[in-house]
Protein backbone atom coordinates (compact mmCIF):
# COMPACT_ATOMS: atom_id res chain seq x y z
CA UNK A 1 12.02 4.55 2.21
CA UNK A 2 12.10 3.05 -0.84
CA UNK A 3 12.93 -0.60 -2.25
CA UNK A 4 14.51 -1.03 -5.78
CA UNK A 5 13.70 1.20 -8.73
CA UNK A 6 11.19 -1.23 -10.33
CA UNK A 7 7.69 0.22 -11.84
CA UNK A 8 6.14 -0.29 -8.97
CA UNK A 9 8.16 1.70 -6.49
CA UNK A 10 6.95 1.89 -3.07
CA UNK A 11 6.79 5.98 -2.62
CA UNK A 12 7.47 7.74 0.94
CA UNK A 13 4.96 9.85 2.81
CA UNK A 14 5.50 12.73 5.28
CA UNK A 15 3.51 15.59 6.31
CA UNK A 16 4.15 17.79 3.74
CA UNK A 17 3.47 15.33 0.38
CA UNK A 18 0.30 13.70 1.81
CA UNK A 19 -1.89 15.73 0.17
CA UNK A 20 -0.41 16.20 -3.09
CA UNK A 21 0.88 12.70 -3.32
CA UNK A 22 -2.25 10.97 -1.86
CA UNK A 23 -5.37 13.16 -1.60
CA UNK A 24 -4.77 14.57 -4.94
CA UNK A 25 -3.87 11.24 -6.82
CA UNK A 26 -4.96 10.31 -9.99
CA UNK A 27 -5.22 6.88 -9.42
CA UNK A 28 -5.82 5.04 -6.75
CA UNK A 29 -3.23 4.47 -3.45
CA UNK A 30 -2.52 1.89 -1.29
CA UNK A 31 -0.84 3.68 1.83
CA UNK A 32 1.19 1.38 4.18
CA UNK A 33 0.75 2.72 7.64
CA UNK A 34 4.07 0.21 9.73
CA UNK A 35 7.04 0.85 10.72
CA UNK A 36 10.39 -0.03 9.53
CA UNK A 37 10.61 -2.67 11.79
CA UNK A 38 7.20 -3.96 10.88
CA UNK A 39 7.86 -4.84 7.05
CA UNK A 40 11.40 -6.78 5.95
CA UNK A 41 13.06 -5.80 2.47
CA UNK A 42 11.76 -9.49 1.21
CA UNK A 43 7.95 -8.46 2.00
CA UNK A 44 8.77 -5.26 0.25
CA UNK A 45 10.10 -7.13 -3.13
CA UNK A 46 7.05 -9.02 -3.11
CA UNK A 47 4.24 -6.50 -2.43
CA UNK A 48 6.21 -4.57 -5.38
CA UNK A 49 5.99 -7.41 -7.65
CA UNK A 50 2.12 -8.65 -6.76
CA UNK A 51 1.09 -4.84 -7.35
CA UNK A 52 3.09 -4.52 -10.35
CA UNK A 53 2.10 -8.24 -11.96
CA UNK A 54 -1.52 -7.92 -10.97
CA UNK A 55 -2.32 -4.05 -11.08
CA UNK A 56 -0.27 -2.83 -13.91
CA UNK A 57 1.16 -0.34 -12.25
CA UNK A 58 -2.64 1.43 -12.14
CA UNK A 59 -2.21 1.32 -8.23
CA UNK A 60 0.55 3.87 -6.18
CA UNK A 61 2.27 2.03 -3.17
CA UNK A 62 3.32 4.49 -0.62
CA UNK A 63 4.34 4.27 3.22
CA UNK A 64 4.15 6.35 5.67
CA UNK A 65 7.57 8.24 7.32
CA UNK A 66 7.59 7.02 10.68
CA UNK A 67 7.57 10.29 11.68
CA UNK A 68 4.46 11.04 10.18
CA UNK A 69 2.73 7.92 11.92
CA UNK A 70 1.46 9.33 14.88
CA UNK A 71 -0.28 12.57 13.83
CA UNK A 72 -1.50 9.98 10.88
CA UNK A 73 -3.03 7.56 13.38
CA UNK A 74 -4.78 10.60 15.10
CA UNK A 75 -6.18 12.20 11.81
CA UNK A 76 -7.63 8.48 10.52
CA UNK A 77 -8.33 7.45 13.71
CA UNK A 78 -6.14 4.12 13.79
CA UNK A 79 -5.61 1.87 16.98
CA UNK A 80 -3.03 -0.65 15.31
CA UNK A 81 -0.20 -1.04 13.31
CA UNK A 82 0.62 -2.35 10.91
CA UNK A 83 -2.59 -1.36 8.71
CA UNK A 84 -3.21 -1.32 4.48
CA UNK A 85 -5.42 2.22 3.65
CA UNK A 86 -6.80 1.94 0.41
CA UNK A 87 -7.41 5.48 -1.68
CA UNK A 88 -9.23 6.78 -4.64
CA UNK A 89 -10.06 10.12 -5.92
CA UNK A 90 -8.63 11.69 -2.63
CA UNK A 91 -10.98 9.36 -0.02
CA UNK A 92 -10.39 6.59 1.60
CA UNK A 93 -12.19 3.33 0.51
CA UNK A 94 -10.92 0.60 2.26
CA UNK A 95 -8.51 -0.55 4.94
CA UNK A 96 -6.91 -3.81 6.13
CA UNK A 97 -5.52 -4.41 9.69
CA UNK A 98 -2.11 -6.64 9.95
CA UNK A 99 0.52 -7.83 7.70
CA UNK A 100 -1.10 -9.43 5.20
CA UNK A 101 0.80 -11.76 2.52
CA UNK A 102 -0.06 -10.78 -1.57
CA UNK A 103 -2.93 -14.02 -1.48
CA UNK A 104 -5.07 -11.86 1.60
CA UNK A 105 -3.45 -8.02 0.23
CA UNK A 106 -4.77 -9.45 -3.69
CA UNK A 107 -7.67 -10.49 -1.53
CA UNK A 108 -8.54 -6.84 -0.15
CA UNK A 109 -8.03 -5.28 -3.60
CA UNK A 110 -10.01 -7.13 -5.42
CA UNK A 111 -13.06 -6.05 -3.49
CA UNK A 112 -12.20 -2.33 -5.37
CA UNK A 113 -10.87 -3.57 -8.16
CA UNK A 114 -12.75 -6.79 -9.21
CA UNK A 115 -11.41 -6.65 -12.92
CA UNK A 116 -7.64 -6.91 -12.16
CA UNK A 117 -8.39 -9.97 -9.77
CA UNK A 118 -5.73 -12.93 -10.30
CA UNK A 119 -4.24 -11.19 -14.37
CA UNK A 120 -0.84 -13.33 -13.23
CA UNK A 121 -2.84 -16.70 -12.34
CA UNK A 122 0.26 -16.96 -10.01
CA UNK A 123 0.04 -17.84 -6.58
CA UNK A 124 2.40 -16.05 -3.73
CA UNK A 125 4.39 -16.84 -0.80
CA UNK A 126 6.55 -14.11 1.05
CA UNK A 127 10.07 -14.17 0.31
């Protein structure tokens, strides 16, 4: 799945590209483990721009295939969807449980990434 072709592009995940796309990153991931269902097109947009104003585009977005969900939630141990994984250097680092809106998601990454906290000065409101 992906939304429009802006720099920050949210990237699809199956069983086959994990590793290469996630594990073996050069910078860090956030992994969006939902389904379809869980996240609207007008969440998307706005995730896409927060990352991209924020983050400069030094953070991937990817989401999991739904296929891929289950054996995912078995391998990381999840009990709920949907959940934010946060990645760097191939481990994981963080994680957030429930939809969160770009104020508590800017929130979560700031904890990693202190020095790109708030580089818009805007605040955000889903679609």
């Amino acid at each position: 799945m992906t939304a429009d072709q802006s720099s920050c592009r949210i990237e699809p995940i199956s069983n086959l590209n994990f590793d290469a796309q996630v594990l073996r990153a050069q910078q860090p991931v956030l992994l969006l483990c939902m389904t379809n269902q869980q996240m609207l097109t007008d969440q998307i947009n706005v995730l896409q721009q927060h990352i991209e104003n924020n983050y400069n585009s030094g953070i991937r977005v990817c989401m999991l295939e739904e296929d891929f969900i289950y054996a995912f939630k078995q391998m990381y141990h999840i009990a709920g969807l949907p959940i934010f994984l946060l990645f760097d250097k191939g481990k994981e680092i963080g994680r957030m449980l429930g939809m969160a809106d770009p104020g508590h998601l800017g929130a979560f990454l700031a904890r990693y990434f202190p020095e790109a906290e708030d580089i818009s000065g805007e605040g955000f409101a889903w679609g």
